[in-house]
N, C-alpha and C. Protein backbone atom coordinates (compact mmCIF):
# COMPACT_ATOMS: atom_id res chain seq x y z
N UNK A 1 38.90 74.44 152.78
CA UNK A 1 38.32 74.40 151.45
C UNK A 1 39.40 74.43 150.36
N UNK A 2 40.55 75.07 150.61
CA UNK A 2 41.41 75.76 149.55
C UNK A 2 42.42 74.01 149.54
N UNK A 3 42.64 73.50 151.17
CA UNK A 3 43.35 72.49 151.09
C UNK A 3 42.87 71.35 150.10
N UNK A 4 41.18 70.92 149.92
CA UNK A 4 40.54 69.95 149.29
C UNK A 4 40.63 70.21 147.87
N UNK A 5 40.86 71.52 147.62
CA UNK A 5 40.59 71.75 145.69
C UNK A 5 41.70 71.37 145.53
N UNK A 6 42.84 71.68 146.48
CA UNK A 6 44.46 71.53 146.07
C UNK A 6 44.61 69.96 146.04
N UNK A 7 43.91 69.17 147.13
CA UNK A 7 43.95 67.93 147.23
C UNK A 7 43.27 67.23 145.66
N UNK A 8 42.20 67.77 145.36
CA UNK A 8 41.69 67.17 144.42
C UNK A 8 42.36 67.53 142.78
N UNK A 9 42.78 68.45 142.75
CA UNK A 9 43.35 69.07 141.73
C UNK A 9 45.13 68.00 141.34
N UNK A 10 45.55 68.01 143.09
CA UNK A 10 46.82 67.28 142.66
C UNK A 10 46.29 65.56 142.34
N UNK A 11 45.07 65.21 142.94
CA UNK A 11 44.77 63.77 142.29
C UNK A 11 44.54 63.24 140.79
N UNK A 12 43.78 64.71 140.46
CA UNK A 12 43.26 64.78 139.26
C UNK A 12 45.02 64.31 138.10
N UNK A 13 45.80 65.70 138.55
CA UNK A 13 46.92 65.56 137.46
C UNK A 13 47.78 64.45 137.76
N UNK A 14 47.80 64.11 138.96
CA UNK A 14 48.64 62.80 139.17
C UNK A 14 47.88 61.54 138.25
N UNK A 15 46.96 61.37 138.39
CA UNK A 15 46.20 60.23 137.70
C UNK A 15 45.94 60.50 135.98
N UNK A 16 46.22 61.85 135.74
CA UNK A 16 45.84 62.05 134.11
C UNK A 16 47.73 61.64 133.82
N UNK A 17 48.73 62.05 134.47
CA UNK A 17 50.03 61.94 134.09
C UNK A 17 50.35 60.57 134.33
N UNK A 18 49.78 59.30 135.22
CA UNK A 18 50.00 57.97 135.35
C UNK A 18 49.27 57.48 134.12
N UNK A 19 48.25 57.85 133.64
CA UNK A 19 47.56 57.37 132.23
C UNK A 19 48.48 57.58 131.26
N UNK A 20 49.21 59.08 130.82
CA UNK A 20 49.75 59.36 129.43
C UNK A 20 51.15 58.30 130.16
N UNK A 21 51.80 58.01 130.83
CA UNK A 21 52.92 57.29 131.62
C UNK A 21 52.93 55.96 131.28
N UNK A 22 51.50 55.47 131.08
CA UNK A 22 51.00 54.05 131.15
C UNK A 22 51.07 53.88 129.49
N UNK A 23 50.64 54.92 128.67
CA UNK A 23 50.00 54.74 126.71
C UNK A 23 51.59 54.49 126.41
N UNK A 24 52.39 55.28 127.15
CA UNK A 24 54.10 55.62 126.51
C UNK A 24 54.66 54.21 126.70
N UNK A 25 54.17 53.71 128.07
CA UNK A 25 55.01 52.24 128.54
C UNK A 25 54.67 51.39 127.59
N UNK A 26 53.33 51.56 127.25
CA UNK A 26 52.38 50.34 126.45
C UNK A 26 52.39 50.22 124.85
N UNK A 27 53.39 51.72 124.55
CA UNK A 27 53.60 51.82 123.39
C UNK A 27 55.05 50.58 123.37
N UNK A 28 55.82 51.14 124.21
CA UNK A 28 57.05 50.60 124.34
C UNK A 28 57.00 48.82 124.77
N UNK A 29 56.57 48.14 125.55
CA UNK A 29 55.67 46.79 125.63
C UNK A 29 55.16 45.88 124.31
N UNK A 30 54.73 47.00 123.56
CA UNK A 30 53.71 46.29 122.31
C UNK A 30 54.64 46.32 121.44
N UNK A 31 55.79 46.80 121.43
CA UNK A 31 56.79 46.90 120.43
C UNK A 31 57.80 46.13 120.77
N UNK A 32 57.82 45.43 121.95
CA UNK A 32 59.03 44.48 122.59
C UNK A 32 58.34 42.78 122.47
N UNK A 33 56.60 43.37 122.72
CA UNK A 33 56.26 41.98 121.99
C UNK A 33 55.89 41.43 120.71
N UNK A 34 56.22 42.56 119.78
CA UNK A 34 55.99 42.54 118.37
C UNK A 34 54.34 42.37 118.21
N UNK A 35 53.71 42.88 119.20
CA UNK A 35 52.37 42.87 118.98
C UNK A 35 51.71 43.62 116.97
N UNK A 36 50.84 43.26 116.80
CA UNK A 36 50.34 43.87 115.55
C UNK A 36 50.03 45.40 115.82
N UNK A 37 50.23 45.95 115.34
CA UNK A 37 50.05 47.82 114.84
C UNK A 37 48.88 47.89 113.83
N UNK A 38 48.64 47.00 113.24
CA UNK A 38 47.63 47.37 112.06
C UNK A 38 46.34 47.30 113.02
N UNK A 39 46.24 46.41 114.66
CA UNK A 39 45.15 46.35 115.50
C UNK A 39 44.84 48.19 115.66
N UNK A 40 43.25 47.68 115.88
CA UNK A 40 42.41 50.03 116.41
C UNK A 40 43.23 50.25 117.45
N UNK A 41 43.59 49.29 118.37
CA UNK A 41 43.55 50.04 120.18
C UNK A 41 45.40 50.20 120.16
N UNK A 42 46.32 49.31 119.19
CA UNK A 42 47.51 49.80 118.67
C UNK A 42 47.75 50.88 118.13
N UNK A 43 46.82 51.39 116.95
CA UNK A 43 46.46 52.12 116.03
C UNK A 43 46.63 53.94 117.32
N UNK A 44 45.39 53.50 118.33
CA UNK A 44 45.25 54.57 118.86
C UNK A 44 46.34 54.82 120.31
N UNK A 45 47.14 53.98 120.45
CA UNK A 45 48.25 54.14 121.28
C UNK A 45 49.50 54.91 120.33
N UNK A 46 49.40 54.49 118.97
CA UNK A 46 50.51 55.45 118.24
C UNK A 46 50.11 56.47 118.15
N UNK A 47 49.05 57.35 117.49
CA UNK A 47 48.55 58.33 117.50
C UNK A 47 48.54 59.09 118.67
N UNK A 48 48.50 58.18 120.14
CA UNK A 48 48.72 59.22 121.17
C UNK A 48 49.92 59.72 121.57
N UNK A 49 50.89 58.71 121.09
CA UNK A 49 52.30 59.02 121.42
C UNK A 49 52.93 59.31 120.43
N UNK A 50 52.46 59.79 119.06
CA UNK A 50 53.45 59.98 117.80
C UNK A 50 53.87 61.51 118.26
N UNK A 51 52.84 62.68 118.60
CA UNK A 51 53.20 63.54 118.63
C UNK A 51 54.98 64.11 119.61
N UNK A 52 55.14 62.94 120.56
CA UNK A 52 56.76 62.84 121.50
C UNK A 52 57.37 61.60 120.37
N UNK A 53 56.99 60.72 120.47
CA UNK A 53 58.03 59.91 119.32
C UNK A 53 58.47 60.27 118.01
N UNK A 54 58.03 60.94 117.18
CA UNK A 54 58.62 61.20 115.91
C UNK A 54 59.05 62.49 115.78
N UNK A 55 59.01 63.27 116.44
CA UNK A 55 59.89 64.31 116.16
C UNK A 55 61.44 63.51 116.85
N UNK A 56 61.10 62.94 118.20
CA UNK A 56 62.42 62.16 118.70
C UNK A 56 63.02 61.00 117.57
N UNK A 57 62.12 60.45 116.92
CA UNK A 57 62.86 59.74 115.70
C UNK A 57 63.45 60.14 114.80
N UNK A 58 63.47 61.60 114.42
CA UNK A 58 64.31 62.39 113.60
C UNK A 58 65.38 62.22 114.20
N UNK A 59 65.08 62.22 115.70
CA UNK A 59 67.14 62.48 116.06
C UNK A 59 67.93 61.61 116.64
N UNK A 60 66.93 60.26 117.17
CA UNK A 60 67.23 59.31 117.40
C UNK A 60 66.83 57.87 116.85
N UNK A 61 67.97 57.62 116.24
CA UNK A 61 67.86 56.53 115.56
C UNK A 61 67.81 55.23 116.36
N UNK A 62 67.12 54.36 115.68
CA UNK A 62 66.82 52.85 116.55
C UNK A 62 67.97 52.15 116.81
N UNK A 63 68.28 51.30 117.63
CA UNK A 63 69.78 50.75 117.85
C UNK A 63 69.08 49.35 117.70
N UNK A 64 69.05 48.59 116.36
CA UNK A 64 68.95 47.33 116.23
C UNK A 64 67.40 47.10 116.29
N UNK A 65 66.59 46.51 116.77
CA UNK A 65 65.14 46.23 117.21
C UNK A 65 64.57 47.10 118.04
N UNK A 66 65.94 47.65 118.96
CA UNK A 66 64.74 48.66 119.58
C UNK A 66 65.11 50.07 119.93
N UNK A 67 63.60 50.51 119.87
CA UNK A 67 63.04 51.95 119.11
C UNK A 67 63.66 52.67 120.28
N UNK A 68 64.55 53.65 120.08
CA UNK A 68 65.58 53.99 121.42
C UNK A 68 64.02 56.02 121.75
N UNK A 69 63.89 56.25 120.44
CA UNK A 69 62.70 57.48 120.37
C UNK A 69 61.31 56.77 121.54
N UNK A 70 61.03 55.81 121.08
CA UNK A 70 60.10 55.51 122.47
C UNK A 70 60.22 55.36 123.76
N UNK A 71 61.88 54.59 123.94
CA UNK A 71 62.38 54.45 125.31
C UNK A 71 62.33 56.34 126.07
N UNK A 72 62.99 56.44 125.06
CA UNK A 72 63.28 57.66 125.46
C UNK A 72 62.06 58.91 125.92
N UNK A 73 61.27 58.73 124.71
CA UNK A 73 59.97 59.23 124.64
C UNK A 73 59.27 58.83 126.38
N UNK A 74 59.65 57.88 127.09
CA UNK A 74 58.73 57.24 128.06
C UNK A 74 59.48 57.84 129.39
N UNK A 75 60.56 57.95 128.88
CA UNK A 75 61.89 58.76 129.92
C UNK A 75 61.29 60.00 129.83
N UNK A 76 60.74 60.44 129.04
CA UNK A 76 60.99 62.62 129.48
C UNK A 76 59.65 61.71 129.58
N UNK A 77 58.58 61.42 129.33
CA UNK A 77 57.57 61.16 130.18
C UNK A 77 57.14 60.91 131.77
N UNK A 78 57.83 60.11 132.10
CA UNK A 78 58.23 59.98 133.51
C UNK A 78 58.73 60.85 134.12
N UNK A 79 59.95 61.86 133.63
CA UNK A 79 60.54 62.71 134.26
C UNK A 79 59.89 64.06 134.72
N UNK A 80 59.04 64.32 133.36
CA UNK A 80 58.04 65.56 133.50
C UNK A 80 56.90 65.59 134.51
N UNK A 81 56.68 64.04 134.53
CA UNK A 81 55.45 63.59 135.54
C UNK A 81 55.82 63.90 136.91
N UNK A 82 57.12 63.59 137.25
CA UNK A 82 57.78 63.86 138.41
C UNK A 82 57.82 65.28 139.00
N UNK A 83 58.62 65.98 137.61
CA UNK A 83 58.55 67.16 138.47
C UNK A 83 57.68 68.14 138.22
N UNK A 84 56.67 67.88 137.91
CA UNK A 84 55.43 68.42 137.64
C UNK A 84 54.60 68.15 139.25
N UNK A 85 54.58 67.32 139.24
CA UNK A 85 54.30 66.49 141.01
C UNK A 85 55.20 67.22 142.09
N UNK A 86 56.51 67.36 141.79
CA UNK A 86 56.77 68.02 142.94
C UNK A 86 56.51 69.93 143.18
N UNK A 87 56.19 69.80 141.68
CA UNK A 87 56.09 71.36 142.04
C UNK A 87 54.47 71.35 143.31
N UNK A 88 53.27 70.49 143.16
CA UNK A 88 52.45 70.52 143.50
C UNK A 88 53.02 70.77 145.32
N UNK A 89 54.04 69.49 145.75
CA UNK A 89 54.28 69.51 147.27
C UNK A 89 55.41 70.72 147.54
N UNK A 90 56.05 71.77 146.56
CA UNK A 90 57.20 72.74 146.91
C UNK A 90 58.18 71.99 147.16
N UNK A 91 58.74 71.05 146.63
CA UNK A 91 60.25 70.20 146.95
C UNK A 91 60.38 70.13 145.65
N UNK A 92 61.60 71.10 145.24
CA UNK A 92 62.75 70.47 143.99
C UNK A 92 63.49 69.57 144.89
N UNK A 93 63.52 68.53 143.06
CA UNK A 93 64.19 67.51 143.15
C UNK A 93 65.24 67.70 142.47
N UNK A 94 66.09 66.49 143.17
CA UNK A 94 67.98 67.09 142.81
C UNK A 94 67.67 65.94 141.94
N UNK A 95 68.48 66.08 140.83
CA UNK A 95 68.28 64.84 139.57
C UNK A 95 69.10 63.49 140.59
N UNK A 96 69.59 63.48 141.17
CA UNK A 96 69.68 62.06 141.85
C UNK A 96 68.45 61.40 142.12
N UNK A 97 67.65 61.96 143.07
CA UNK A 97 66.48 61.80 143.24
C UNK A 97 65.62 61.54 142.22
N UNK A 98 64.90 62.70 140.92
CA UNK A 98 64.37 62.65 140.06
C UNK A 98 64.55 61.20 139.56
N UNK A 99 66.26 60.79 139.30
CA UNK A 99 66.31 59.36 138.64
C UNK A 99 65.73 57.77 138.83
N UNK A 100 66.19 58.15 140.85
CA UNK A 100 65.48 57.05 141.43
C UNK A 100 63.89 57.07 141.44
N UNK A 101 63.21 58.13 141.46
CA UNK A 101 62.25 58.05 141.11
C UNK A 101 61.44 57.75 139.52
N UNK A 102 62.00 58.11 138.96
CA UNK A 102 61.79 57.54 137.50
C UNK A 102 61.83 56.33 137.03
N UNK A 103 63.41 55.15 137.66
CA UNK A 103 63.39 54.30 137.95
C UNK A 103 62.06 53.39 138.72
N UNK A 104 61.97 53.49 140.05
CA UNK A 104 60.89 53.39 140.25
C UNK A 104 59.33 53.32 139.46
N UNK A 105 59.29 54.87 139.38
CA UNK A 105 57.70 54.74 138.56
C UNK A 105 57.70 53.96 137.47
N UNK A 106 58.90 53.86 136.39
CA UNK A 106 59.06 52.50 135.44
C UNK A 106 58.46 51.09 135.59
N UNK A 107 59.47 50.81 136.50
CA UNK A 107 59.53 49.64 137.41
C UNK A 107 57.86 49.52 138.08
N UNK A 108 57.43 49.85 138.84
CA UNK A 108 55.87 49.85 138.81
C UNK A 108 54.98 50.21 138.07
N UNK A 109 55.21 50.77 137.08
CA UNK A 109 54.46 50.98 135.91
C UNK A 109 53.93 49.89 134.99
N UNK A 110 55.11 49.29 135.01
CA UNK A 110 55.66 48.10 133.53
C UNK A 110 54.77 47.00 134.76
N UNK A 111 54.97 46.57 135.56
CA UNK A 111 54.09 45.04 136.25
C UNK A 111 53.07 45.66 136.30
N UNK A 112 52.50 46.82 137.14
CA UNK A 112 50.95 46.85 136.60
C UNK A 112 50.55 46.88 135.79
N UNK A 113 51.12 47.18 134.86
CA UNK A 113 50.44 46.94 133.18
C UNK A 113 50.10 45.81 132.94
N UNK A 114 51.14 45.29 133.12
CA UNK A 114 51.26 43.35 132.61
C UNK A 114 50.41 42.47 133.66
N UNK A 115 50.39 43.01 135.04
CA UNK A 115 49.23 42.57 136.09
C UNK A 115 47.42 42.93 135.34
N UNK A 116 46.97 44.25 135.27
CA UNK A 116 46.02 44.30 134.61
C UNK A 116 45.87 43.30 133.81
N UNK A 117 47.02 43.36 132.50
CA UNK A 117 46.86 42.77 130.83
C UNK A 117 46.70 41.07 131.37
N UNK A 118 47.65 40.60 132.23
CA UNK A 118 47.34 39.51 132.38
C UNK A 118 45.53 39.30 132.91
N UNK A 119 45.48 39.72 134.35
CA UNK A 119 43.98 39.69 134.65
C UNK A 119 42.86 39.96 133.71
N UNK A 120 43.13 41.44 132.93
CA UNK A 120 41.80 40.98 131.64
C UNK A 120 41.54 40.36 130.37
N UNK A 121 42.77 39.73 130.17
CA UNK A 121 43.01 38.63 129.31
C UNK A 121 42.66 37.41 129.79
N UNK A 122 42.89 37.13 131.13
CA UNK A 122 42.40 35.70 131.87
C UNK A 122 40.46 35.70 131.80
N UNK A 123 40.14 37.17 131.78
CA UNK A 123 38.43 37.20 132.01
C UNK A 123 38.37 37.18 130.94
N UNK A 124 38.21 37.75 129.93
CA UNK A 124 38.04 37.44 128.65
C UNK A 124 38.76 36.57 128.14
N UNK A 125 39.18 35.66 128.60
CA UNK A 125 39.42 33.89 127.86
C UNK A 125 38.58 33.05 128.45
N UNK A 126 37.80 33.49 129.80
CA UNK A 126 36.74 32.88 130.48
C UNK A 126 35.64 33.11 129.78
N UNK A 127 35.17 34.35 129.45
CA UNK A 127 34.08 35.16 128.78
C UNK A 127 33.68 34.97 127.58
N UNK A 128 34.23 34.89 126.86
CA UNK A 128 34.37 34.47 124.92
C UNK A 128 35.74 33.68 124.70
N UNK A 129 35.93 32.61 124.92
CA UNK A 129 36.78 31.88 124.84
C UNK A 129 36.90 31.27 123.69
N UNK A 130 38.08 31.43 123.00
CA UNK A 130 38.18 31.32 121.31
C UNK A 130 37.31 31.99 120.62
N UNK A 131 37.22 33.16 121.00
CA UNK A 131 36.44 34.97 119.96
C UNK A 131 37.64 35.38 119.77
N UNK A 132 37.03 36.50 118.81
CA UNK A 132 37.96 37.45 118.02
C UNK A 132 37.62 39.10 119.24
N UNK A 133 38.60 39.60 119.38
CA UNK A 133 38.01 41.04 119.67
C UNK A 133 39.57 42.01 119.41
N UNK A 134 39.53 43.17 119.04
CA UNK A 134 40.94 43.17 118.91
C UNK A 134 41.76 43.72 120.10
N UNK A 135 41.03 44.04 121.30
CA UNK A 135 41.50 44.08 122.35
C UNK A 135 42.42 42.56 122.80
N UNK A 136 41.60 41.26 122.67
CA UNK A 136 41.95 39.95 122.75
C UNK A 136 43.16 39.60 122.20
N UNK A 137 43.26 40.22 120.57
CA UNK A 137 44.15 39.75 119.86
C UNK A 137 45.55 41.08 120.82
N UNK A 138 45.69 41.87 120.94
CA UNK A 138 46.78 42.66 121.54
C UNK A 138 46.93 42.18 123.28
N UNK A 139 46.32 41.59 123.50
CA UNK A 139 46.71 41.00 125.08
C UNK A 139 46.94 39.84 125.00
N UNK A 140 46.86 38.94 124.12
CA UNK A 140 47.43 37.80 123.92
C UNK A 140 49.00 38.35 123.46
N UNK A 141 49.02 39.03 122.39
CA UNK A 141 50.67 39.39 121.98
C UNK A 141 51.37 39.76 122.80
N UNK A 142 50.78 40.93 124.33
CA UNK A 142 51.38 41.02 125.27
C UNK A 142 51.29 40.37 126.53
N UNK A 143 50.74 39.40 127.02
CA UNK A 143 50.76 38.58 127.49
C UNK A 143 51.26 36.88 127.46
N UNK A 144 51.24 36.63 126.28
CA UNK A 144 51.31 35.07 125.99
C UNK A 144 53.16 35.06 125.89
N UNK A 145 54.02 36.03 126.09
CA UNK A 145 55.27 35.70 126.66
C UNK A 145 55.94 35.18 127.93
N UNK A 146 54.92 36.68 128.52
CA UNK A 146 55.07 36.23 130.27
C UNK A 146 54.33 35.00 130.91
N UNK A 147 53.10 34.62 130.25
CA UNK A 147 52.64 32.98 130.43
C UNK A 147 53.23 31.76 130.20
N UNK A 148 54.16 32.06 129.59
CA UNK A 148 54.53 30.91 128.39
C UNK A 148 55.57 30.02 129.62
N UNK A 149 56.53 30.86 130.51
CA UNK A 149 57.43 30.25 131.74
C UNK A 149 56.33 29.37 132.52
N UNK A 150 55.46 30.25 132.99
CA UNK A 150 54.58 29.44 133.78
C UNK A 150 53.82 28.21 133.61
N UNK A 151 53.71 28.35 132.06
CA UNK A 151 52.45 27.42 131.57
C UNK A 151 53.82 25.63 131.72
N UNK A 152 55.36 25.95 131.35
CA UNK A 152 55.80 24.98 131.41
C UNK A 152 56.28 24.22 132.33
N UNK A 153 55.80 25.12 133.69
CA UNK A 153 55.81 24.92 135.12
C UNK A 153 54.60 24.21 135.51
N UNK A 154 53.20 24.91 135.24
CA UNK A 154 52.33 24.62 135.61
C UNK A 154 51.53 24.08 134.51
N UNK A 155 51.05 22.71 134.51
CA UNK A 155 50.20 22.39 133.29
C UNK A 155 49.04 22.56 133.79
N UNK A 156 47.97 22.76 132.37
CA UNK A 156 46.44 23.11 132.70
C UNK A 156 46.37 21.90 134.18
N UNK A 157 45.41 21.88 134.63
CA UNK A 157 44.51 21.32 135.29
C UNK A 157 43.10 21.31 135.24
N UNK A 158 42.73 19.68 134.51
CA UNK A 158 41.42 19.64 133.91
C UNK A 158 41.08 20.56 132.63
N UNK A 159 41.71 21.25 132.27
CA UNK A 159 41.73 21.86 131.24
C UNK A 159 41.36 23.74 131.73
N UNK A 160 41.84 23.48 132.76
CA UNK A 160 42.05 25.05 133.50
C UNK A 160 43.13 25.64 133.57
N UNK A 161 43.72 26.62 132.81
CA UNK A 161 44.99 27.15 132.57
C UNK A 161 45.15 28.22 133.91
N UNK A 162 46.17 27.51 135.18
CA UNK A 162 46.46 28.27 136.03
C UNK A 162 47.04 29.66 135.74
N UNK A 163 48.30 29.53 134.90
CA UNK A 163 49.31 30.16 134.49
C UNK A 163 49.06 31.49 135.07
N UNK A 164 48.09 32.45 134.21
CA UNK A 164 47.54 33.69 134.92
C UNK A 164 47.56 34.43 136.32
N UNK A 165 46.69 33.12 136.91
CA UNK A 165 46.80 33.27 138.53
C UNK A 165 48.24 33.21 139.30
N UNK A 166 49.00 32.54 138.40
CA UNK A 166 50.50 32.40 138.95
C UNK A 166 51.11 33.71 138.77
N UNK A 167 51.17 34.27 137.36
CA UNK A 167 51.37 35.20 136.78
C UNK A 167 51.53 36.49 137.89
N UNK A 168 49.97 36.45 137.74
CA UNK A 168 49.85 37.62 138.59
C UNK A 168 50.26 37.64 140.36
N UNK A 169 50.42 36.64 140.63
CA UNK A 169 50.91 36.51 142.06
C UNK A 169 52.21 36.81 142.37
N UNK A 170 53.14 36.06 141.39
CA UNK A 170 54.36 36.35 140.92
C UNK A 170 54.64 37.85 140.55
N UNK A 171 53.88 38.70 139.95
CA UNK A 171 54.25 40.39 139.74
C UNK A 171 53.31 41.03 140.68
N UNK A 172 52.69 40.76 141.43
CA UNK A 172 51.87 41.29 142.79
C UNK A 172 53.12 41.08 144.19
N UNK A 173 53.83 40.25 144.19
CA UNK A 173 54.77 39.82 144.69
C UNK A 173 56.27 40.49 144.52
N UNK A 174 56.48 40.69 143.02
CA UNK A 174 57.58 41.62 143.10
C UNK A 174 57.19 42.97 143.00
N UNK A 175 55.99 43.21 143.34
CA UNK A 175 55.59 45.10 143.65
C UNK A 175 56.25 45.04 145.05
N UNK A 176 55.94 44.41 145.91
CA UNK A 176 56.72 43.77 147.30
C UNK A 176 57.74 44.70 147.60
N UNK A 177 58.25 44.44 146.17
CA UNK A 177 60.16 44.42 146.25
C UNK A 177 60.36 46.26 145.74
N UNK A 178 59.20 46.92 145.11
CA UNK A 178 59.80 48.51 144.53
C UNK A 178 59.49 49.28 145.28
N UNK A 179 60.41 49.77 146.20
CA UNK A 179 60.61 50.96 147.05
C UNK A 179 59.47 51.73 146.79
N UNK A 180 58.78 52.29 148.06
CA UNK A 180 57.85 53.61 147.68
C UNK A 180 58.39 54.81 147.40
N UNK A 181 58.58 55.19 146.76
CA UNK A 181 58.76 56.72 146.69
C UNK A 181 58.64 58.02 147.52
């Protein structure tokens, strides 16, 4: 009984710490694709992460275009997630470790994002195709970079834009490649 609450308890915080892991990446993403900020679902990704980014913007200044307080902000994010997790299994981690793992959870973090964003951007271009929604308008800004290689590889067919399906095969494919942890 005591093993299942522990089991469920460590699912619970593992999956609430891959969410705040995911808002930090997606803060950092939407700002590499110059997505709009004045969008609600932008709006409410700053607000979740202002409270770690701007006190870090007091002390870290931006180096050129990019916001070094968010990178960073996404770093003690990841890191805390980690060893917050290991306290659950009783293994400290030696910061060698901690790093490759951080690395890692990055690294799979950032393609599932862009795997999702691509996939529900492809259904909703099926679904309301040429609508407004402002979910639509922020997955096009983060998506329509990583399409853009493919689309000059692959032209529509019949007026069916593969690209997506490539997309995502292509970053389903390099999950392949990131070490499990």
């Amino acid at each position: 009984m005591i093993g299942n609450a522990l089991g469920a308890l460590f699912f619970i915080v593992r999956t609430l710490l891959s969410m705040l892991l995911f808002v930090f990446m997606l803060r950092v993403l939407l700002q590499w694709a110059r997505a709009d900020f004045r969008n609600p679902l932008a709006q409410a990704v700053v607000k979740i992460t202002n409270p770690l980014v701007m006190p870090l913007r007091r002390v870290l200044p931006p180096i050129g275009k990019i916001d070094t307080s968010s990178i960073v902000a996404v770093l003690i994010v990841a890191a805390l997630g980690e060893l917050i997790l290991s306290l659950f299994t009783g293994f400290l981690l030696d910061p060698l470790r901690l790093s490759k793992l951080i690395v890692i959870k990055l690294i799979w973090t950032t393609l599932n994002a862009y795997f999702w964003a691509i996939l529900i951007y492809a259904v909703l271009s099926m679904i309301a195709p040429g609508g407004y929604s402002p979910m639509q308008s922020l997955l096009a800004a983060l998506c329509e970079p990583v399409l853009r290689p493919f689309r000059r590889i692959i032209p529509p067919i019949a007026g069916i834009d593969f690209s997506p399906l490539w997309a995502g095969l292509a970053i389903q494919a390099l999950l392949f490649f990131v070490p499990v942890a």
